[in-house]
N, C-alpha and C. Protein backbone atom coordinates (compact mmCIF):
# COMPACT_ATOMS: atom_id res chain seq x y z
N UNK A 1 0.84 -1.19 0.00
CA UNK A 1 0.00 0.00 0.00
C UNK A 1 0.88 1.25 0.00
N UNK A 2 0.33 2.40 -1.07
CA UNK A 2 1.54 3.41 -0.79
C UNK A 2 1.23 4.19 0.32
N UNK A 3 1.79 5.19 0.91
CA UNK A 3 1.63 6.15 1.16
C UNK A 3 0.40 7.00 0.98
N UNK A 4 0.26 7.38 0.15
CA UNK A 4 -1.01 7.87 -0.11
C UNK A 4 -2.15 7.73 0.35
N UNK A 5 -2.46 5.93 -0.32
CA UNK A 5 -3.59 5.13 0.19
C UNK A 5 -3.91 4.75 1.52
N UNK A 6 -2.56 4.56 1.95
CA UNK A 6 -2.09 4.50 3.98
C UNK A 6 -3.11 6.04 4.59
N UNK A 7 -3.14 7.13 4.02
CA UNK A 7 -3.52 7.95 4.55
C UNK A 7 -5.18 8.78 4.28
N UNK A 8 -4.95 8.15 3.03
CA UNK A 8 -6.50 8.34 2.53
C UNK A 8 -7.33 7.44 3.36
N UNK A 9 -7.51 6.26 3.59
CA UNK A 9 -8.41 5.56 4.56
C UNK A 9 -8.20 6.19 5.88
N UNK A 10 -7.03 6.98 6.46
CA UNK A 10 -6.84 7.65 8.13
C UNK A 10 -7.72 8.63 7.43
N UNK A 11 -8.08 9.80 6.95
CA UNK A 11 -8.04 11.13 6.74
C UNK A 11 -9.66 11.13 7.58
N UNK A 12 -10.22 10.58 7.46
CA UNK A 12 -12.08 11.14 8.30
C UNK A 12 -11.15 10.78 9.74
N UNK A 13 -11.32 11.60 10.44
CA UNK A 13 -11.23 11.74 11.97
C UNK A 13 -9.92 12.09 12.43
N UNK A 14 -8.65 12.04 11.91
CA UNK A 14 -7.04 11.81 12.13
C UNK A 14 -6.56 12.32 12.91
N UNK A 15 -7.03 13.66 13.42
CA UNK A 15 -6.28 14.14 14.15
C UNK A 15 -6.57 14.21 15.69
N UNK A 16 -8.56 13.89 15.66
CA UNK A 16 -8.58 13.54 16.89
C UNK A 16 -8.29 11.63 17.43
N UNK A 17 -7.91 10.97 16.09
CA UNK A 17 -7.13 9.47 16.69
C UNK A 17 -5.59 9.84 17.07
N UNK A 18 -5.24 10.76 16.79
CA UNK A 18 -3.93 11.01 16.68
C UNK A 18 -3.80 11.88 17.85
N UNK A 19 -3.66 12.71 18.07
CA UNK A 19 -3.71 13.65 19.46
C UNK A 19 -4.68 13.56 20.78
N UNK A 20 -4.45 13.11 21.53
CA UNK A 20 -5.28 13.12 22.52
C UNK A 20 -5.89 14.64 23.22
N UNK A 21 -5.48 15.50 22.94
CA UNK A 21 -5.57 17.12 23.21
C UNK A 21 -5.19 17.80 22.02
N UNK A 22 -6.24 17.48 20.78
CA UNK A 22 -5.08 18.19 19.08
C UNK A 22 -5.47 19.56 19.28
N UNK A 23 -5.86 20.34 19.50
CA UNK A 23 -6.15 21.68 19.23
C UNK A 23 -4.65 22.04 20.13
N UNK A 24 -4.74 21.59 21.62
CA UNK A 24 -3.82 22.20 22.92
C UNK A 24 -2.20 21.89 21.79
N UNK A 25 -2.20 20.75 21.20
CA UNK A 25 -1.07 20.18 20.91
C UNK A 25 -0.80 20.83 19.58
N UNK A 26 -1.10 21.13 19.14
CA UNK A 26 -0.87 22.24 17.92
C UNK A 26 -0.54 23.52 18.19
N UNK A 27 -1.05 23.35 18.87
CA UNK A 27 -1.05 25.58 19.38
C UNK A 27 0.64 25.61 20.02
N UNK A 28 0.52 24.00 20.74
CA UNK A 28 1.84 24.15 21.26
C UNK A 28 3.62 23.72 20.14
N UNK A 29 2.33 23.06 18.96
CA UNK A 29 3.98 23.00 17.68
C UNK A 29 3.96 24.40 17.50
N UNK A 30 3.03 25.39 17.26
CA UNK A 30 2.83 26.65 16.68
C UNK A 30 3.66 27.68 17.13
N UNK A 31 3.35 27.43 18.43
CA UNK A 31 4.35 28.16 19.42
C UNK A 31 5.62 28.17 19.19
N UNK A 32 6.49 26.85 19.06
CA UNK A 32 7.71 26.74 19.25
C UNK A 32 8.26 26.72 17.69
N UNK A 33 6.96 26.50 16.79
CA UNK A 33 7.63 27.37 15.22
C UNK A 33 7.91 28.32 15.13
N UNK A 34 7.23 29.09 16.25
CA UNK A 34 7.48 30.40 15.77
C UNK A 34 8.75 31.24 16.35
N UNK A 35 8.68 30.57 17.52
CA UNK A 35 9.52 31.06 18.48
C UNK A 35 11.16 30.47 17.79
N UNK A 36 11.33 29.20 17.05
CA UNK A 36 12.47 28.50 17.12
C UNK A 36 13.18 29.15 15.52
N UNK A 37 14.37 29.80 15.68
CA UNK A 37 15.02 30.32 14.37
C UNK A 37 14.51 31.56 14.25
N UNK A 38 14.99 32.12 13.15
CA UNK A 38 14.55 33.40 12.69
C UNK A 38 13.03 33.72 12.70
N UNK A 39 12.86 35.11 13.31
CA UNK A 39 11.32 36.02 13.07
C UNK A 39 11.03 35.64 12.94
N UNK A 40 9.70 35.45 12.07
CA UNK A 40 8.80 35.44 10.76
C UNK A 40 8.13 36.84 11.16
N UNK A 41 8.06 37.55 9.84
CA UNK A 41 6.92 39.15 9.86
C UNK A 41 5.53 38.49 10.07
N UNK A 42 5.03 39.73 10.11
CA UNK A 42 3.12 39.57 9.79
C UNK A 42 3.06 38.92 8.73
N UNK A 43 2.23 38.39 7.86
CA UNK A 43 1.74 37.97 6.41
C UNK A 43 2.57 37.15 6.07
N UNK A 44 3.75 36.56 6.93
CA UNK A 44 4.72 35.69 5.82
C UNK A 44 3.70 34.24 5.29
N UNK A 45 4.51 33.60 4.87
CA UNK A 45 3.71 32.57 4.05
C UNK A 45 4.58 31.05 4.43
N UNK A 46 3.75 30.34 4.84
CA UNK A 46 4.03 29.05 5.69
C UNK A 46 3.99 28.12 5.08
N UNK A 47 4.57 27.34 4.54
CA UNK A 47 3.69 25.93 3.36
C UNK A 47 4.27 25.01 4.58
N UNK A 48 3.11 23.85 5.06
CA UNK A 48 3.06 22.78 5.76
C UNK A 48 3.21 21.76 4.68
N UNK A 49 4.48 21.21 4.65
CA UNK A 49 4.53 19.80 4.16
C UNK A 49 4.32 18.62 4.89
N UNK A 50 3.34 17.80 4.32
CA UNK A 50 2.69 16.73 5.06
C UNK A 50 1.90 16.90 6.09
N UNK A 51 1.15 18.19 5.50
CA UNK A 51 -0.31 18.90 6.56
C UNK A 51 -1.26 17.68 7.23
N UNK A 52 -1.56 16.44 6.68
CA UNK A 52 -2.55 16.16 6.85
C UNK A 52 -3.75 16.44 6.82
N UNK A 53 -4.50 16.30 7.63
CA UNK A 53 -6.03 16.99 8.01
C UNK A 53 -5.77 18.89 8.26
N UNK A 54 -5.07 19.05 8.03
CA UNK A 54 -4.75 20.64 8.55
C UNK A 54 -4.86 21.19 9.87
N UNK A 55 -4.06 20.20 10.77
CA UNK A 55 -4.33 20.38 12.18
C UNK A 55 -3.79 21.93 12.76
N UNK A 56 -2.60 22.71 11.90
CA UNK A 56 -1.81 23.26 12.16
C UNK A 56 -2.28 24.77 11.28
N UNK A 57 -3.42 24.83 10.52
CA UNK A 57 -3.38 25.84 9.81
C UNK A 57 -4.32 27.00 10.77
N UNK A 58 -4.67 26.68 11.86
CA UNK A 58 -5.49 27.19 12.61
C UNK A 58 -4.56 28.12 13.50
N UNK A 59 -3.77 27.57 14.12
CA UNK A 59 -2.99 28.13 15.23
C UNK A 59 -2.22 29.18 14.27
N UNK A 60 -1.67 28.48 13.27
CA UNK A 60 -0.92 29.58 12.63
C UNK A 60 -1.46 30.50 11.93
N UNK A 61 -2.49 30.52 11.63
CA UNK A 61 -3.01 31.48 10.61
C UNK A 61 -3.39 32.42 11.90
N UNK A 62 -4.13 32.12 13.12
CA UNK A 62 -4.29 32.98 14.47
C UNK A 62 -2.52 33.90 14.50
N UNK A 63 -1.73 33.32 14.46
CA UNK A 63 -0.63 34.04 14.86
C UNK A 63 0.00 35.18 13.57
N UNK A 64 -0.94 35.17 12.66
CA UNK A 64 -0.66 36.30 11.42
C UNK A 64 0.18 36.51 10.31
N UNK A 65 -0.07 33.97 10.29
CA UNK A 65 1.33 33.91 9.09
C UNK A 65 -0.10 33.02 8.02
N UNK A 66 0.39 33.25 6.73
CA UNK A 66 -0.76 32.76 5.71
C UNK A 66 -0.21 31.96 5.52
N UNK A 67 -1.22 30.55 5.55
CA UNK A 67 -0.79 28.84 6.15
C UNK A 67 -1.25 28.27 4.33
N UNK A 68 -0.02 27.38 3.83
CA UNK A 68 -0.52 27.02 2.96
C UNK A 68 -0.38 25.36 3.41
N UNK A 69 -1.32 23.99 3.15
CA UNK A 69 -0.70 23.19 3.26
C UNK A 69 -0.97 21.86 2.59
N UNK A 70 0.14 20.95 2.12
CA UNK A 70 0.46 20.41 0.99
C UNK A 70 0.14 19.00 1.68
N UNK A 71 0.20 17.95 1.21
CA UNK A 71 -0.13 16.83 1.86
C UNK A 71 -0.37 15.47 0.27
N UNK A 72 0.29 14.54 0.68
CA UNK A 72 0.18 13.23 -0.92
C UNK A 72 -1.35 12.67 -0.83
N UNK A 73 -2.16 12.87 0.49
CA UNK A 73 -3.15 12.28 0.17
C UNK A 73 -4.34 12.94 -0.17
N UNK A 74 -4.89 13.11 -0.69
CA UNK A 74 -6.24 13.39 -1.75
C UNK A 74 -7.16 13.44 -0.77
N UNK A 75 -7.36 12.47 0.18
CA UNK A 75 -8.36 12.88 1.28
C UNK A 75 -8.05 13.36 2.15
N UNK A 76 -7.05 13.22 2.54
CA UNK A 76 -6.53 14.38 3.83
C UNK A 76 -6.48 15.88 3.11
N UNK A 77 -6.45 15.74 2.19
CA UNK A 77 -6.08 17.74 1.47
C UNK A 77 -8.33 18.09 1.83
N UNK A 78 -9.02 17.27 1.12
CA UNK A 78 -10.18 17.29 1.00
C UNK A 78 -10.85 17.74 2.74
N UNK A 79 -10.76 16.57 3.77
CA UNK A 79 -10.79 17.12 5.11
C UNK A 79 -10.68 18.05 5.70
N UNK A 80 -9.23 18.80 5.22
CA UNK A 80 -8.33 19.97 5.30
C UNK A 80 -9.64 20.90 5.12
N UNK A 81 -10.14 20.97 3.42
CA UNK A 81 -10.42 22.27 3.17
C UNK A 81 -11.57 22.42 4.06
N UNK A 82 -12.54 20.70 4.22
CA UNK A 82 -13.83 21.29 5.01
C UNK A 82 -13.04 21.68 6.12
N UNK A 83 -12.36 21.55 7.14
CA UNK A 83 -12.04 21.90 8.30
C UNK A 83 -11.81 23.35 7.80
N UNK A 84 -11.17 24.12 6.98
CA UNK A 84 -10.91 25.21 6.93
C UNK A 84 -11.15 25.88 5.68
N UNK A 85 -12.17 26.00 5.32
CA UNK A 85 -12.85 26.97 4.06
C UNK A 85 -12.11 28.29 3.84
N UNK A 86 -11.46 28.45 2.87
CA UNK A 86 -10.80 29.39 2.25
C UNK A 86 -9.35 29.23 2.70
N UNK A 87 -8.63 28.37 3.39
CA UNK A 87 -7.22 28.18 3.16
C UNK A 87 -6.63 27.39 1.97
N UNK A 88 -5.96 27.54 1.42
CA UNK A 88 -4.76 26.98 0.52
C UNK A 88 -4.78 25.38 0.99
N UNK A 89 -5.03 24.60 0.41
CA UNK A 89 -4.58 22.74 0.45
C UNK A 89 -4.19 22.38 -0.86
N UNK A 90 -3.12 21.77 -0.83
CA UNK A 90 -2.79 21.34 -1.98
C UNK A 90 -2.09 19.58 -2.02
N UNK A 91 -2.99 18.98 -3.10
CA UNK A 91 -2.34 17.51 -2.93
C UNK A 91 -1.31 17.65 -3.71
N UNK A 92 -0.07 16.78 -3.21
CA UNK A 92 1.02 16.58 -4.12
C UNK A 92 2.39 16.20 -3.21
N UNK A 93 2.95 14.98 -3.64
CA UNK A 93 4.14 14.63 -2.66
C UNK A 93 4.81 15.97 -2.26
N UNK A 94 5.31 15.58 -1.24
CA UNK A 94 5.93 16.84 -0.62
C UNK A 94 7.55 17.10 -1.40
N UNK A 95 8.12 16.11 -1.60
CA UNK A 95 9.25 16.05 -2.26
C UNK A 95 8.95 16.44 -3.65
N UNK A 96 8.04 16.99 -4.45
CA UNK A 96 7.75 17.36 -5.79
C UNK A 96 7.21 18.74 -5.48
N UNK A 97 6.43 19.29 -4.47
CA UNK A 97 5.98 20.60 -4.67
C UNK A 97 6.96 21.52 -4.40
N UNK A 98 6.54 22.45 -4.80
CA UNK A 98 7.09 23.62 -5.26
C UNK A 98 6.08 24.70 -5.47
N UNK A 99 6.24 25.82 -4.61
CA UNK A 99 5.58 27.32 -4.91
C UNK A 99 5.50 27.66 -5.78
N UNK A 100 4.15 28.56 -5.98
CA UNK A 100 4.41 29.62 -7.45
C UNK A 100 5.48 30.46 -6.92
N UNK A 101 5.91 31.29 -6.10
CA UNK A 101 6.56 32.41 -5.82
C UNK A 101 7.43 31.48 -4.36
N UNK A 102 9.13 32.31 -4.24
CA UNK A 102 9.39 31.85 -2.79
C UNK A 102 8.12 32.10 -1.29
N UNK A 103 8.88 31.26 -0.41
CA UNK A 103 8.00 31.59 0.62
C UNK A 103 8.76 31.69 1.73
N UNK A 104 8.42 32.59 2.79
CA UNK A 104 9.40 32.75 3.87
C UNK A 104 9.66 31.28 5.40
N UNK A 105 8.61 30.88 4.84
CA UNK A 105 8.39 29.68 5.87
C UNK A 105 8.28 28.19 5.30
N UNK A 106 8.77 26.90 5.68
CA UNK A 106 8.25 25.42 5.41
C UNK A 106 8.29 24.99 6.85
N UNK A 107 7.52 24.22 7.24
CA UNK A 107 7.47 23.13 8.19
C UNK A 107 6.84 22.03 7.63
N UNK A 108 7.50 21.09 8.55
CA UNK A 108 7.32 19.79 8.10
C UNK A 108 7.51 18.52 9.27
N UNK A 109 6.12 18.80 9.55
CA UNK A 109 6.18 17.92 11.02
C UNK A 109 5.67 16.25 11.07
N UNK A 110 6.65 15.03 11.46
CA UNK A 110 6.08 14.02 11.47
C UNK A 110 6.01 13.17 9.97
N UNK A 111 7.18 14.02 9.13
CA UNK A 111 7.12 13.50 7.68
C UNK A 111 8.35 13.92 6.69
N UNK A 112 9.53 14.46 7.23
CA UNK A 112 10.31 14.97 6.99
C UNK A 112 11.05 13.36 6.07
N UNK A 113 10.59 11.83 7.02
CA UNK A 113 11.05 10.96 6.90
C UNK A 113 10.91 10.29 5.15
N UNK A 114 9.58 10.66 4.76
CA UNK A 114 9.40 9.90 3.65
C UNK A 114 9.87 9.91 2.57
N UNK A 115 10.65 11.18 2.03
CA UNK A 115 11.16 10.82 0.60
C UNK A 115 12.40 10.31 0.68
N UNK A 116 12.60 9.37 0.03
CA UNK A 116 14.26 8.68 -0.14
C UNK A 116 14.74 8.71 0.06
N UNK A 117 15.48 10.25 -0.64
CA UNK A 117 16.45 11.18 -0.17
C UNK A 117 16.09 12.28 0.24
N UNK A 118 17.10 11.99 1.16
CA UNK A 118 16.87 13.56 2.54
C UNK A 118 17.68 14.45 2.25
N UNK A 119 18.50 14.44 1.47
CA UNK A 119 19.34 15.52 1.14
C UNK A 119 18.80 16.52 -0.33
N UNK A 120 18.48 15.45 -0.92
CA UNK A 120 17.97 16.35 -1.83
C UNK A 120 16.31 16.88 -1.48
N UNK A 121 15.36 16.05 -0.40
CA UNK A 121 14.39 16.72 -0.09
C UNK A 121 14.70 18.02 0.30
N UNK A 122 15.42 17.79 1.18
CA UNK A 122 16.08 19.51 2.23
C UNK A 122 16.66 20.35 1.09
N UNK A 123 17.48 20.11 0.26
CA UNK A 123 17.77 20.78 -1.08
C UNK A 123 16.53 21.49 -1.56
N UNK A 124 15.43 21.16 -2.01
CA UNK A 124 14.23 21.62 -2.81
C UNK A 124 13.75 22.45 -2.05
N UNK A 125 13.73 21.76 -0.50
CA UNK A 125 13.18 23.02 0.32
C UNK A 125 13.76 24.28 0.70
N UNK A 126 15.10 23.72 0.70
CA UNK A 126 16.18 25.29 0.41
C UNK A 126 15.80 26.01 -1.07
N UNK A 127 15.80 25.82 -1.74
CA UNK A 127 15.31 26.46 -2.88
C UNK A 127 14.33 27.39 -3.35
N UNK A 128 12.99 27.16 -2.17
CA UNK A 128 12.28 27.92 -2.42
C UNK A 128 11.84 28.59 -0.71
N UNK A 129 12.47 28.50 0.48
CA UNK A 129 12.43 29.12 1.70
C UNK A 129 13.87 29.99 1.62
N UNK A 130 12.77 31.55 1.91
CA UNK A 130 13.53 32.25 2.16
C UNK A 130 14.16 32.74 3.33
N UNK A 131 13.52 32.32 4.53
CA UNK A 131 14.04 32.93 5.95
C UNK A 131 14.20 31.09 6.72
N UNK A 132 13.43 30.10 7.49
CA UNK A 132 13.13 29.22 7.56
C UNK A 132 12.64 27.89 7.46
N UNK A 133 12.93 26.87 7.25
CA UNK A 133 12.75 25.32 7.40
C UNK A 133 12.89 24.95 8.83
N UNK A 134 11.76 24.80 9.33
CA UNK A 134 11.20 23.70 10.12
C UNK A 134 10.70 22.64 10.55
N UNK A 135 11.43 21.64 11.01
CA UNK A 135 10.98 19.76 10.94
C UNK A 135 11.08 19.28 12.46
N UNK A 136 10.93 18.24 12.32
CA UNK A 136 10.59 17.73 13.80
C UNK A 136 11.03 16.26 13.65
N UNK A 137 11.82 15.81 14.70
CA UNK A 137 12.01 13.81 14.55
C UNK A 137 12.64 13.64 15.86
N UNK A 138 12.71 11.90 16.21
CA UNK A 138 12.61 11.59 17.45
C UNK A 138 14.08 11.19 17.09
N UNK A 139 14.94 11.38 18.57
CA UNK A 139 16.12 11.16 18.39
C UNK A 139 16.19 9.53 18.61
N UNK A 140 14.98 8.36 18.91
CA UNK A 140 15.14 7.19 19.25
C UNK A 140 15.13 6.50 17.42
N UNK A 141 14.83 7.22 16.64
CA UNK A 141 14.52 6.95 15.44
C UNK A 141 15.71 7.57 14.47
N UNK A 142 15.90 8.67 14.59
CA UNK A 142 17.25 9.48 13.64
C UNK A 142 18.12 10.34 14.68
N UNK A 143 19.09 9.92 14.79
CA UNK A 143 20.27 10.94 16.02
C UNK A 143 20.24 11.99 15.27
N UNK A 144 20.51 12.93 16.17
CA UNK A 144 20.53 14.43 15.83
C UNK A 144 21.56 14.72 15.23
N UNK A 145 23.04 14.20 15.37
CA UNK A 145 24.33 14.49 14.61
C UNK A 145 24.53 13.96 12.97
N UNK A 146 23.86 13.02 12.64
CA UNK A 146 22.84 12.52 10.70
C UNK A 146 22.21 13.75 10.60
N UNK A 147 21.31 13.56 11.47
CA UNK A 147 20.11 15.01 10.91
C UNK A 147 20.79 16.74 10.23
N UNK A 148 21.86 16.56 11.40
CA UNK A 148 22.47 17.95 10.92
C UNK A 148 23.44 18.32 9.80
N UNK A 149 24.05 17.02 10.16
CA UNK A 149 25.25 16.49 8.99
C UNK A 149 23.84 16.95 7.34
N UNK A 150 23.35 16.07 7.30
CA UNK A 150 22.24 16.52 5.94
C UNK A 150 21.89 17.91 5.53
N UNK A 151 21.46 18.05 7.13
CA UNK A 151 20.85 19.90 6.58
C UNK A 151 22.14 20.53 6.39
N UNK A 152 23.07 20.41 6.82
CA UNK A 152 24.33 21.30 6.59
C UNK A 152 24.41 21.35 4.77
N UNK A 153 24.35 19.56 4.56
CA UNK A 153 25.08 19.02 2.97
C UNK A 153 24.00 19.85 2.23
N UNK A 154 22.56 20.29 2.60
CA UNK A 154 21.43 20.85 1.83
C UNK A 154 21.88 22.31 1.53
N UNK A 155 22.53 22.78 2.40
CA UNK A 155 23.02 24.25 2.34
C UNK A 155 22.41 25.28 3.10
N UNK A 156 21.98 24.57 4.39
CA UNK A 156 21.64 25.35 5.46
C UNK A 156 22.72 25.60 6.55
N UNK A 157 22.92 26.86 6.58
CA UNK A 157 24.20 27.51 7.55
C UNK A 157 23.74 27.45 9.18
N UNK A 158 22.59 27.88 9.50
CA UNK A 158 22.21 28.01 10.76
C UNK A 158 21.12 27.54 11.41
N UNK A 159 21.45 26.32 11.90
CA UNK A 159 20.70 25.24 12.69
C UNK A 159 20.53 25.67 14.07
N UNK A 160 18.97 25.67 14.16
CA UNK A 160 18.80 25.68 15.92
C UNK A 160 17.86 24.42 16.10
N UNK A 161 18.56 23.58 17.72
CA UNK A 161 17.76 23.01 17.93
C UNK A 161 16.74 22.78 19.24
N UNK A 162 15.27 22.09 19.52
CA UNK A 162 14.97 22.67 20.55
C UNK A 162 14.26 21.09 20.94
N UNK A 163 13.91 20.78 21.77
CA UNK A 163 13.43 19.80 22.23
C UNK A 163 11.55 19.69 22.69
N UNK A 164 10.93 19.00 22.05
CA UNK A 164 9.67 19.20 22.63
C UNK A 164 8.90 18.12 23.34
N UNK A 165 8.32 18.14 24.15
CA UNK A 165 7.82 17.07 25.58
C UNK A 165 6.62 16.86 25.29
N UNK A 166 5.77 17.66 25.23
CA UNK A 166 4.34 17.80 25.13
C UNK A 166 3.93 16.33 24.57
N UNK A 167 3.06 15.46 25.52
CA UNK A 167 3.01 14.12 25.16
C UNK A 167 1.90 14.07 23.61
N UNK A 168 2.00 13.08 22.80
CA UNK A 168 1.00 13.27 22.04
C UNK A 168 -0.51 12.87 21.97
N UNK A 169 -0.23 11.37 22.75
CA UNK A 169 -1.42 10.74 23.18
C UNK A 169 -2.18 10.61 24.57
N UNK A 170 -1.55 12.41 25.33
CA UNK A 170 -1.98 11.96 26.29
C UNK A 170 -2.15 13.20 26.93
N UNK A 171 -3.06 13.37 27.40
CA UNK A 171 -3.44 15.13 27.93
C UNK A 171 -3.33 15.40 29.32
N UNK A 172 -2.23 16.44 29.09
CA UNK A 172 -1.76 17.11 30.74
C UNK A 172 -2.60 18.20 30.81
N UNK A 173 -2.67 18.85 31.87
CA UNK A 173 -2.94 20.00 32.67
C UNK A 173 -2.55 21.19 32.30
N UNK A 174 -2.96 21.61 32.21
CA UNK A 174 -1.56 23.46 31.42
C UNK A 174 -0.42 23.49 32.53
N UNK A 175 -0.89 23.27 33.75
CA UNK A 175 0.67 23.27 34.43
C UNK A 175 1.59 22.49 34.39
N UNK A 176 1.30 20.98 33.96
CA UNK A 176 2.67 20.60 33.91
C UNK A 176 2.98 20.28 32.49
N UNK A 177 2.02 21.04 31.36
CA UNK A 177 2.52 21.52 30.10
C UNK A 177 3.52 22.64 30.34
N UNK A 178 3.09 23.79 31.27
CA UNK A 178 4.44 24.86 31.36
C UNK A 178 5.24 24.14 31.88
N UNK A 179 5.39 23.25 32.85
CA UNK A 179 6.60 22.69 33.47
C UNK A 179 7.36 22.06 32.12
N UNK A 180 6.93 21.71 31.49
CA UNK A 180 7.44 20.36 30.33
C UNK A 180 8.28 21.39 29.28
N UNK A 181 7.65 22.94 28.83
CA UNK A 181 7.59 24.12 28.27
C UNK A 181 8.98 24.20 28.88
N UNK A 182 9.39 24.34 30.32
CA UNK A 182 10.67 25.10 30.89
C UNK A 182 11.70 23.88 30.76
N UNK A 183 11.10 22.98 30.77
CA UNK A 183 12.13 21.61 31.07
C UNK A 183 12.83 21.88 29.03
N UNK A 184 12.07 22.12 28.25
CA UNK A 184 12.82 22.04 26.76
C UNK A 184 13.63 23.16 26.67
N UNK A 185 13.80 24.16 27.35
CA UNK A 185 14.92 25.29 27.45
C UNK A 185 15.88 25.35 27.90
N UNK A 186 15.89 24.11 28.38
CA UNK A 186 17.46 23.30 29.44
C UNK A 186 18.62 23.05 28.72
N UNK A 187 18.54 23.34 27.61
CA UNK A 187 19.95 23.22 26.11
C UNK A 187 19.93 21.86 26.71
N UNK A 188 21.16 21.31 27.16
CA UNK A 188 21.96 20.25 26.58
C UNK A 188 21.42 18.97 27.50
N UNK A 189 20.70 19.18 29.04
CA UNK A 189 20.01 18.58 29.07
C UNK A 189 18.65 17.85 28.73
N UNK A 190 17.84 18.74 28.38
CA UNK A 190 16.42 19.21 27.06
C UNK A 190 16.85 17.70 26.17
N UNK A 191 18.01 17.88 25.52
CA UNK A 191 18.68 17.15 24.32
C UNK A 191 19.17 15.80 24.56
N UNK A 192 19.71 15.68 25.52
CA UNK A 192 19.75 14.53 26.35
C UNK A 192 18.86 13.54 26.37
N UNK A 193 17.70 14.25 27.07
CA UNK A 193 16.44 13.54 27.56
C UNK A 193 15.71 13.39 26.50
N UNK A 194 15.67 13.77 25.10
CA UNK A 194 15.19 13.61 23.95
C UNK A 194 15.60 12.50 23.14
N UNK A 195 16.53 11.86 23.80
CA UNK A 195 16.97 10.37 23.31
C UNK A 195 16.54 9.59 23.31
N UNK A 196 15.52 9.87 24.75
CA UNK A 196 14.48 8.58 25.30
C UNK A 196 12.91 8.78 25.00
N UNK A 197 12.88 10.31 25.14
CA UNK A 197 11.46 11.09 25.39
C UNK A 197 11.26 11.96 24.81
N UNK A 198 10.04 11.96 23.67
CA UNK A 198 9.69 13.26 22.75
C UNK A 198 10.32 13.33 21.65
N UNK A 199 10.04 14.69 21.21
CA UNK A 199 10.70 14.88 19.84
C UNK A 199 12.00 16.30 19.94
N UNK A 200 12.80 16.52 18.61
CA UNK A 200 13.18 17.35 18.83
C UNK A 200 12.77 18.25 17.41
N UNK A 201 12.40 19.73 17.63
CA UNK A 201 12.09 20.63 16.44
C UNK A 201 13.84 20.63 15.78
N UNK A 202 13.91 21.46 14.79
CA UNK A 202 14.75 21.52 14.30
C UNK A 202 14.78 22.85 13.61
N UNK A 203 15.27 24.18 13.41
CA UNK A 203 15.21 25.23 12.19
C UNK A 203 16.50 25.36 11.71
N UNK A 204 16.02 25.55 10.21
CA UNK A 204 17.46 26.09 9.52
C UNK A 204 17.13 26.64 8.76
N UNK A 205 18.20 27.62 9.08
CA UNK A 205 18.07 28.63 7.82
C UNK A 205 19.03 29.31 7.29
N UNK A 206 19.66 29.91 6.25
CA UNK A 206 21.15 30.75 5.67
C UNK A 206 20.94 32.24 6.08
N UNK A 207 22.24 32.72 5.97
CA UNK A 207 23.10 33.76 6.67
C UNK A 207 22.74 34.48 5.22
């Protein structure tokens, strides 16, 4: 089964099988997109590779960046638009799209993994991001010292990385979401503990 078809039968319901708190848990990738690497202005322009259901176009479009988002499956783009009437969805592997015009923003959460090659994925996405690339992966799955080694070979100069806790399938309290919030600002411990637990964000972007 490809890809595609893997996700077209998930796409009715996905994000509430998938998140046990998806609205809380989005707001909180949103957050730390925004916060992790360079700015972003008012109006910049965001393309979500491997949007899914468009869990993410909400929080961000609230924070005053225009959310475009791309996704291989045909029913997850479709979901997308009912969930959000008048945003941008677009089907099409993520490793093949491409903007009409640059864009100041990509993220790419939970899917950074699928095309082949990762060097030339991160390549394409350098090509058309002008300030930021943003991805996300578990260090129990890809070590962080591969990950960087790649984005470097893609031609990204300035890597930040940040660690995120926020469980996915399982809903805390807002307080010991802020606790979890202060525990990922710990640099090298944060990074540590991301070996075993969570994910880590990732931004890059050129000088």
């Amino acid at each position: 089964m490809s890809t595609s078809e893997k996700y077209d039968r998930l796409a009715e319901g996905f994000s509430e099988r998938e998140y046990a708190a998806p609205e809380l848990y989005s707001e909180r990738r949103a957050d730390l997109f925004v916060e992790l690497g360079p700015r972003l202005a008012p109006g910049a322009t965001v393309v979500d590779l491997g949007c899914g259901d468009g869990i993410m176009a909400g929080p961000l479009s609230a924070r005053g960046l225009r959310y475009v988002g791309v996704d291989v499956s045909e029913q997850m783009v479709e979901v997308a638009r009912r969930r959000y009437p008048g945003v941008e969805f677009v089907a099409s592997p993520q490793e093949e799209y491409s903007p009409p015009d640059p864009v100041e923003a990509t993220l790419c959460l939970r899917a950074f993994y699928y095309p082949e090659d990762r060097i030339a994925f991160f390549r394409h996405v350098s090509s058309y991001t002008t300030v930021k690339f943003v991805f996300d992966f578990r260090q129990l799955e890809h070590d962080a010292p591969s990950v960087i080694a790649d984005v470097r070979a893609a031609g990204f100069t300035e890597i930040e990385l940040r660690p995120f806790f926020t469980p996915q399938r399982r809903a805390l309290p807002r307080v010991a979401l802020a606790l979890l919030g202060l525990l990922e600002r710990t640099g090298p411990l944060a990074l540590l503990l991301s070996k075993r637990f969570g994910r880590v964000f990732c931004s890059a972007s050129k000088l």
